[in-house]
PDB file of N, CA and C in Angstrom:
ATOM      1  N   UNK A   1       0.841  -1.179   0.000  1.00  0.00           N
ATOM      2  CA  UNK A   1       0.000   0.000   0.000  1.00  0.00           C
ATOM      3  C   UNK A   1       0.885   1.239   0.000  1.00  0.00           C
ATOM      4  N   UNK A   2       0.520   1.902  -1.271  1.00  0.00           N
ATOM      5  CA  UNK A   2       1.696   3.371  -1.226  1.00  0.00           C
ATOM      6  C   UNK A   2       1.215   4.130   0.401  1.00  0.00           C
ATOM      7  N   UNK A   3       2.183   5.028   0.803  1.00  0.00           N
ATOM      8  CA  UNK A   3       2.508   6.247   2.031  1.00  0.00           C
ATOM      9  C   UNK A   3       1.584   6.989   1.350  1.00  0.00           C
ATOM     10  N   UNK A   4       0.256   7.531   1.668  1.00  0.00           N
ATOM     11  CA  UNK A   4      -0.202   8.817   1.173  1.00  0.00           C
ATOM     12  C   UNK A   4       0.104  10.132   2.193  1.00  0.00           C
ATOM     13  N   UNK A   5       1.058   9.820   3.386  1.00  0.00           N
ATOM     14  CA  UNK A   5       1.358  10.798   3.996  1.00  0.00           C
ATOM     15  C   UNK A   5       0.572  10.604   5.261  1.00  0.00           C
ATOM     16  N   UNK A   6      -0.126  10.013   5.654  1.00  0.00           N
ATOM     17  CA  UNK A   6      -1.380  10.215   6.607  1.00  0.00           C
ATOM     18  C   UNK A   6      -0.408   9.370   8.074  1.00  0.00           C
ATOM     19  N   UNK A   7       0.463   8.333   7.573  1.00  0.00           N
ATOM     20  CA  UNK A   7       0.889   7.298   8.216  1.00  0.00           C
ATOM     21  C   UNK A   7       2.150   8.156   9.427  1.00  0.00           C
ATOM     22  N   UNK A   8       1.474   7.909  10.256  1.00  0.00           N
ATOM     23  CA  UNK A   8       2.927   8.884  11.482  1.00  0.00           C
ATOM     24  C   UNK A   8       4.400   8.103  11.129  1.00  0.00           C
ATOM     25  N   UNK A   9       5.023   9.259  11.560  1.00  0.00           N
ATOM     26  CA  UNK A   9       6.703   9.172  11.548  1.00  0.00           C
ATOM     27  C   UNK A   9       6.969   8.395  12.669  1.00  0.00           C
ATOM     28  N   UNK A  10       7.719   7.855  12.607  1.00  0.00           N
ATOM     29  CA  UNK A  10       8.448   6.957  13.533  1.00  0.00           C
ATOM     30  C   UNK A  10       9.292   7.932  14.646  1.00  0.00           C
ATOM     31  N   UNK A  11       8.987   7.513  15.824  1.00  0.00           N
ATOM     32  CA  UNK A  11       9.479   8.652  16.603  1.00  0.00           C
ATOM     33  C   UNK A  11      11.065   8.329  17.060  1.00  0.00           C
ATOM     34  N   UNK A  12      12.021   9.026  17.815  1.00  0.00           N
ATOM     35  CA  UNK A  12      13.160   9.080  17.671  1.00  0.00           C
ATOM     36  C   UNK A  12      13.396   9.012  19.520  1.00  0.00           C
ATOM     37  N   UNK A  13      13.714   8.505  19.897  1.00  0.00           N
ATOM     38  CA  UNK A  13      13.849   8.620  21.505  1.00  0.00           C
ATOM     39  C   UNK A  13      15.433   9.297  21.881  1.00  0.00           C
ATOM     40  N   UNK A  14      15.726  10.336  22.146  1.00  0.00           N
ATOM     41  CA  UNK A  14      17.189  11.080  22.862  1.00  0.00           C
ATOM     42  C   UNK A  14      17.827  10.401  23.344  1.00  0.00           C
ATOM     43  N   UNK A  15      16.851   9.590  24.105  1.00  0.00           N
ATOM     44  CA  UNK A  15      17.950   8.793  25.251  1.00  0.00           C
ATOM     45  C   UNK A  15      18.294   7.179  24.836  1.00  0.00           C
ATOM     46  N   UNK A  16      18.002   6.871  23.508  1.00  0.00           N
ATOM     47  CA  UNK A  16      18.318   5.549  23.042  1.00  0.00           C
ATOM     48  C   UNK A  16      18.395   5.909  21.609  1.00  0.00           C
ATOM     49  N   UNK A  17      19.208   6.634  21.068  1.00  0.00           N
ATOM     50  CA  UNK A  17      19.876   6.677  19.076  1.00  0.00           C
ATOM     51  C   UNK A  17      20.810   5.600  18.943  1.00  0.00           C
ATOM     52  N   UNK A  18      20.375   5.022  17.819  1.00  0.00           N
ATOM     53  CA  UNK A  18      21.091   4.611  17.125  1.00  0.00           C
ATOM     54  C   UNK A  18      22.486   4.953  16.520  1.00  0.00           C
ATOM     55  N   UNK A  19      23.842   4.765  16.232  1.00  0.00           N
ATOM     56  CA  UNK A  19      24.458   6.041  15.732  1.00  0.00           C
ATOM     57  C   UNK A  19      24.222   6.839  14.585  1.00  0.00           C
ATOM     58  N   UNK A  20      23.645   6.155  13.753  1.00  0.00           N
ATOM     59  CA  UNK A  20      23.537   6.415  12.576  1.00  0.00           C
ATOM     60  C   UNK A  20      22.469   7.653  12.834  1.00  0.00           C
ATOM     61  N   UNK A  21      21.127   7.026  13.658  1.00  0.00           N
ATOM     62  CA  UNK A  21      20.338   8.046  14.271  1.00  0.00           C
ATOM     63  C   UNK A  21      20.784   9.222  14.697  1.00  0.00           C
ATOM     64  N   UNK A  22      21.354   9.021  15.806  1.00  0.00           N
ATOM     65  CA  UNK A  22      22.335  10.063  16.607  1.00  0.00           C
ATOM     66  C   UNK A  22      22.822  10.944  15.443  1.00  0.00           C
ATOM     67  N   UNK A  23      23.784  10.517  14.203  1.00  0.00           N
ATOM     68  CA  UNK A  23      24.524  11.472  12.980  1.00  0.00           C
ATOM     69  C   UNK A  23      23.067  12.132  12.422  1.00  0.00           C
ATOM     70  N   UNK A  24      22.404  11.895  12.266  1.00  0.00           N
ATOM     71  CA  UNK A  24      21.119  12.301  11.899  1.00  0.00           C
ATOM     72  C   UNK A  24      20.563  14.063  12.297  1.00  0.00           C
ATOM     73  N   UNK A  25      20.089  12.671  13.357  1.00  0.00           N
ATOM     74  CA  UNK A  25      19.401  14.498  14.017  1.00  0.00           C
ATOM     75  C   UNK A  25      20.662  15.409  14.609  1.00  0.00           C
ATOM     76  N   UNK A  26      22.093  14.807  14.834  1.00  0.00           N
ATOM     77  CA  UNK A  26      22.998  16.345  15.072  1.00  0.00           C
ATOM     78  C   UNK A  26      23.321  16.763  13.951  1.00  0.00           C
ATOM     79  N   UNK A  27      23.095  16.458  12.563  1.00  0.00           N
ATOM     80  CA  UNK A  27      23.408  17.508  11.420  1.00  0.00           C
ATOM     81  C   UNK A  27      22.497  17.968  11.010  1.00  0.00           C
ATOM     82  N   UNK A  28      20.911  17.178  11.427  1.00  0.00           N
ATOM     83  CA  UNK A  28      19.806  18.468  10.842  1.00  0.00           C
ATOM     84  C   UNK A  28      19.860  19.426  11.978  1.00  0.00           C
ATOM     85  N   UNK A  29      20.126  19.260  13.481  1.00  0.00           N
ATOM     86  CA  UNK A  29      20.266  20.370  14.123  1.00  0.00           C
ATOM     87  C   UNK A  29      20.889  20.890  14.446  1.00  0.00           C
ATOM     88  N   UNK A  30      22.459  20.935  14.337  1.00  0.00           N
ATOM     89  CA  UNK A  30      23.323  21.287  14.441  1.00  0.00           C
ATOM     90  C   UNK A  30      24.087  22.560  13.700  1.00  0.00           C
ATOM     91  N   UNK A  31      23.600  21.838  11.934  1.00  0.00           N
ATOM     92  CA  UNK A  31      24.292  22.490  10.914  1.00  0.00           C
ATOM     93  C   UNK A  31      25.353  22.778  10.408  1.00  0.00           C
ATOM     94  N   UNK A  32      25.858  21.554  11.144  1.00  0.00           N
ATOM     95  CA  UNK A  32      27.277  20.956  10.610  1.00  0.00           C
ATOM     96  C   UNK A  32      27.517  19.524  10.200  1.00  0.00           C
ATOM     97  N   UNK A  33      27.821  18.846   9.255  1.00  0.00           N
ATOM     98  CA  UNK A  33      27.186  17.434   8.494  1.00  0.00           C
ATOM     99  C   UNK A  33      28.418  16.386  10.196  1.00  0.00           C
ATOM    100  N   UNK A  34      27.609  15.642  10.966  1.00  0.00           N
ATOM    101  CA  UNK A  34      28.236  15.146  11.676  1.00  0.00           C
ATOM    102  C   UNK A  34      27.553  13.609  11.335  1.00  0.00           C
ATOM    103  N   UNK A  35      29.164  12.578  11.079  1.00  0.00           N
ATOM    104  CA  UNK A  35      28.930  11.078  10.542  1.00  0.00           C
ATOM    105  C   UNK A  35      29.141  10.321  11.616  1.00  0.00           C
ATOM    106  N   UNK A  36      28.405   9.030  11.159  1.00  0.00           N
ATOM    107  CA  UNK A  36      28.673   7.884  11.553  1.00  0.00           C
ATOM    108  C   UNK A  36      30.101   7.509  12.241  1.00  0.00           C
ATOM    109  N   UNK A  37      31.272   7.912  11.795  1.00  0.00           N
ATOM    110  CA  UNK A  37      32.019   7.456  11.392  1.00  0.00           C
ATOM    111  C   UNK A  37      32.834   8.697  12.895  1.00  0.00           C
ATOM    112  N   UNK A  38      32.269   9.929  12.946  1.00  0.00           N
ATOM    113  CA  UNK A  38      32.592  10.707  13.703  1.00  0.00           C
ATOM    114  C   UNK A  38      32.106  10.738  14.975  1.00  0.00           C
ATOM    115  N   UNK A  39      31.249   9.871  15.100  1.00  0.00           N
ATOM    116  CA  UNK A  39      30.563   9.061  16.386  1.00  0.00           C
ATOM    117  C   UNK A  39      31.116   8.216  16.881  1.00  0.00           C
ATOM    118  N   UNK A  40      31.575   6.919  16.027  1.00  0.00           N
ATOM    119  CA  UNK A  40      32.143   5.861  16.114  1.00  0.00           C
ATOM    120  C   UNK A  40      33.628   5.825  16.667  1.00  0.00           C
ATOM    121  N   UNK A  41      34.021   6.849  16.299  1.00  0.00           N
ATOM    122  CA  UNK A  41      35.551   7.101  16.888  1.00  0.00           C
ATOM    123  C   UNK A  41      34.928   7.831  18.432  1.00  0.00           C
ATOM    124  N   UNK A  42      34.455   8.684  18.396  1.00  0.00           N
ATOM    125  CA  UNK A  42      34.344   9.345  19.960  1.00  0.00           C
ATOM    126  C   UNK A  42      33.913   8.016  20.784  1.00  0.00           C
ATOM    127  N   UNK A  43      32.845   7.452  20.308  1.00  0.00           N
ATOM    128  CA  UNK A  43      32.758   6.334  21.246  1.00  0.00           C
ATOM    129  C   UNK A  43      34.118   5.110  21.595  1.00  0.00           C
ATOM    130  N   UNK A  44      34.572   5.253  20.779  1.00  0.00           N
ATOM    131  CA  UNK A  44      36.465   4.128  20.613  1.00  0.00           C
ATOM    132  C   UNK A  44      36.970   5.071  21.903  1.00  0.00           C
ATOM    133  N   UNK A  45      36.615   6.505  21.946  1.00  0.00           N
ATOM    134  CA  UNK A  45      37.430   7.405  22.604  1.00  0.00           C
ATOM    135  C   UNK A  45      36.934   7.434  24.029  1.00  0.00           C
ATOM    136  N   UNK A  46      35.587   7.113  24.067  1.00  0.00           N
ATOM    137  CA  UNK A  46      35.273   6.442  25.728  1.00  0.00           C
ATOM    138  C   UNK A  46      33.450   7.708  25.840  1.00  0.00           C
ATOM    139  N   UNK A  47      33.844   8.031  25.169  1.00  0.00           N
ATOM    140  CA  UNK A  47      31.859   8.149  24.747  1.00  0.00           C
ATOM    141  C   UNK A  47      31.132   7.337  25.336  1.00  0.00           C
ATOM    142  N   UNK A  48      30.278   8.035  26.825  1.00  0.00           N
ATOM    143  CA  UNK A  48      29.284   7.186  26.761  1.00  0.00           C
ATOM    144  C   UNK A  48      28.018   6.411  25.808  1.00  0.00           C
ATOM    145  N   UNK A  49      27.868   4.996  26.358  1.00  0.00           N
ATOM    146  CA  UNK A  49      27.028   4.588  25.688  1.00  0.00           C
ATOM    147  C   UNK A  49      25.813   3.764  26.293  1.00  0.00           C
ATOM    148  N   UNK A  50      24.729   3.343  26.235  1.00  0.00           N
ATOM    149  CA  UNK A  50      23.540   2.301  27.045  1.00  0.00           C
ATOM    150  C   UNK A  50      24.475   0.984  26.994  1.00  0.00           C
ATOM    151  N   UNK A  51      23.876   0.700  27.298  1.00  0.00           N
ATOM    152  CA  UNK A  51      23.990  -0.987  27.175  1.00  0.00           C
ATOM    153  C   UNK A  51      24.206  -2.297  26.354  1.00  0.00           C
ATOM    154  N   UNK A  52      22.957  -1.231  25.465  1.00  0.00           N
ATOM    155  CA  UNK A  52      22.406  -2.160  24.261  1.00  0.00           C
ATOM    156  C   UNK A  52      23.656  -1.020  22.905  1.00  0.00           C
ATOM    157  N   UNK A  53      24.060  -0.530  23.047  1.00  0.00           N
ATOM    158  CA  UNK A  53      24.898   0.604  22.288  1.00  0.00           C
ATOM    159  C   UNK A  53      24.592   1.422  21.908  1.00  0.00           C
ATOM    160  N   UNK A  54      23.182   1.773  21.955  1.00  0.00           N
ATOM    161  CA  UNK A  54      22.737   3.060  21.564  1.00  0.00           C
ATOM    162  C   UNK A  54      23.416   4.419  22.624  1.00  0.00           C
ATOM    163  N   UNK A  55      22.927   5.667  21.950  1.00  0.00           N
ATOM    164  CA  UNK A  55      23.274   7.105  22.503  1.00  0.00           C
ATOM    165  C   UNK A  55      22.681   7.743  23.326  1.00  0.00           C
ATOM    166  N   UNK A  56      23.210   8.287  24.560  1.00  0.00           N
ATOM    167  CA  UNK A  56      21.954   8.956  25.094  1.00  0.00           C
ATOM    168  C   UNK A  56      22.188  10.336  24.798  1.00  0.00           C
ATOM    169  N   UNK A  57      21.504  11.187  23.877  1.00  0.00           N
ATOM    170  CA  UNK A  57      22.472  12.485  23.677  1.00  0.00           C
ATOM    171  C   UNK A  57      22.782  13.629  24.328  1.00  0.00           C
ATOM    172  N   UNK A  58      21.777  13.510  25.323  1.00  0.00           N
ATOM    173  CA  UNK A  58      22.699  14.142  26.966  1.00  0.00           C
ATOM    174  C   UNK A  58      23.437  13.990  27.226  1.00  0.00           C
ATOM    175  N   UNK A  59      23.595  12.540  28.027  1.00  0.00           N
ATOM    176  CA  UNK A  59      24.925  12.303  27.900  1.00  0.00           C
ATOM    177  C   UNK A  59      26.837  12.105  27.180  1.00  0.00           C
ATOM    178  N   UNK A  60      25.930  12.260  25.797  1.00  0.00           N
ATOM    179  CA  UNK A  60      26.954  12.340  24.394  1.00  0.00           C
ATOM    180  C   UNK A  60      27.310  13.744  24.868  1.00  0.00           C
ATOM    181  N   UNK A  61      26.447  14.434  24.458  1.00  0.00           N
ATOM    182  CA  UNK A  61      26.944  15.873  25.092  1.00  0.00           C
ATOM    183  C   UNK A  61      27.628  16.347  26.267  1.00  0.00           C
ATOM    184  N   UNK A  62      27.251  15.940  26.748  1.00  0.00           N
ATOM    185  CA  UNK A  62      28.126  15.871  28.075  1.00  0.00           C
ATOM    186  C   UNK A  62      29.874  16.061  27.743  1.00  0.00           C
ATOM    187  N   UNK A  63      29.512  14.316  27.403  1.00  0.00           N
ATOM    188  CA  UNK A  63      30.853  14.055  27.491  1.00  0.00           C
ATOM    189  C   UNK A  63      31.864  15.140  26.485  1.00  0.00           C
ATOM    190  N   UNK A  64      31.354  15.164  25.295  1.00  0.00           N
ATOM    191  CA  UNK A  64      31.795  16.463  24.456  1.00  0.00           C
ATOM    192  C   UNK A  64      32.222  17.564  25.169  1.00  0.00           C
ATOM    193  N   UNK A  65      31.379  17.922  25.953  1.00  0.00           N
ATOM    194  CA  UNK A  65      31.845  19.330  26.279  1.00  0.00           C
ATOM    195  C   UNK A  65      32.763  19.179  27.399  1.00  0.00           C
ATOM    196  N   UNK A  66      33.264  17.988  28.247  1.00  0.00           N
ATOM    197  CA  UNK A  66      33.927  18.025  29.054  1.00  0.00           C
ATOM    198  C   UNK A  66      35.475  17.707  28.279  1.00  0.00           C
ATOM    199  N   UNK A  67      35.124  17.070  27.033  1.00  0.00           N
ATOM    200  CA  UNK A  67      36.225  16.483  26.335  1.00  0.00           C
ATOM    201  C   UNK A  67      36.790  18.179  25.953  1.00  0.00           C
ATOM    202  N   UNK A  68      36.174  18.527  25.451  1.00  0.00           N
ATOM    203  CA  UNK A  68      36.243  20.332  24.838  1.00  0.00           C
ATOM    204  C   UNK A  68      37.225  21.134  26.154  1.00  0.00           C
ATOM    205  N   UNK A  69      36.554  20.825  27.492  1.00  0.00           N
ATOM    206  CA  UNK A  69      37.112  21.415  28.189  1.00  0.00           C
ATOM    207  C   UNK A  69      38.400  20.931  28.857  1.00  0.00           C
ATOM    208  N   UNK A  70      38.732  20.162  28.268  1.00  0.00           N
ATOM    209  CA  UNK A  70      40.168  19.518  29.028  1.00  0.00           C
ATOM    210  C   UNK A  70      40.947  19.203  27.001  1.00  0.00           C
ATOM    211  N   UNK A  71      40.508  19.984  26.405  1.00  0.00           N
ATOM    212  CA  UNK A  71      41.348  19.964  25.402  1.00  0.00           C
ATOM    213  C   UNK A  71      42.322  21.301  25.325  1.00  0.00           C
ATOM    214  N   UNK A  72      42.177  22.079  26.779  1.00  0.00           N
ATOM    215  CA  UNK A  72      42.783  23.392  26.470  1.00  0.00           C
ATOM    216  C   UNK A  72      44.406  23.329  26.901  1.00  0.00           C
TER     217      UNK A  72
END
């Protein structure tokens, strides 16, 4: 059955992204193209993560900005 549009979006939970998810919504909101690939290393780098491996992006953030602040 074609999408005539009527069918809801799949919702996105903050506190459980996917990474791919996660690259997603920080380059539509961000406005800077942020990858997979630029996730994947921060997490190698000790990025929190759940359990199951998803993102919580509070806590992603977090850790960013503390990483930011001990990069001086």
């Amino acid at each position: 059955m074609p999408d005539n549009g009527d069918s809801p979006r799949p919702s996105l939970n903050p506190t459980a992204l996917s990474v791919a998810d996660a690259a997603l919504v920080l380059t539509r909101t961000g406005g800077i193209q942020v990858t997979q690939s630029m996730i994947e290393r921060d997490v190698a780098d000790g990025a929190p993560t759940n359990a199951d491996g998803t993102l919580n992006l509070v806590h992603y953030a977090a850790w960013l900005v503390q990483e930011m602040a001990g990069a001086d």
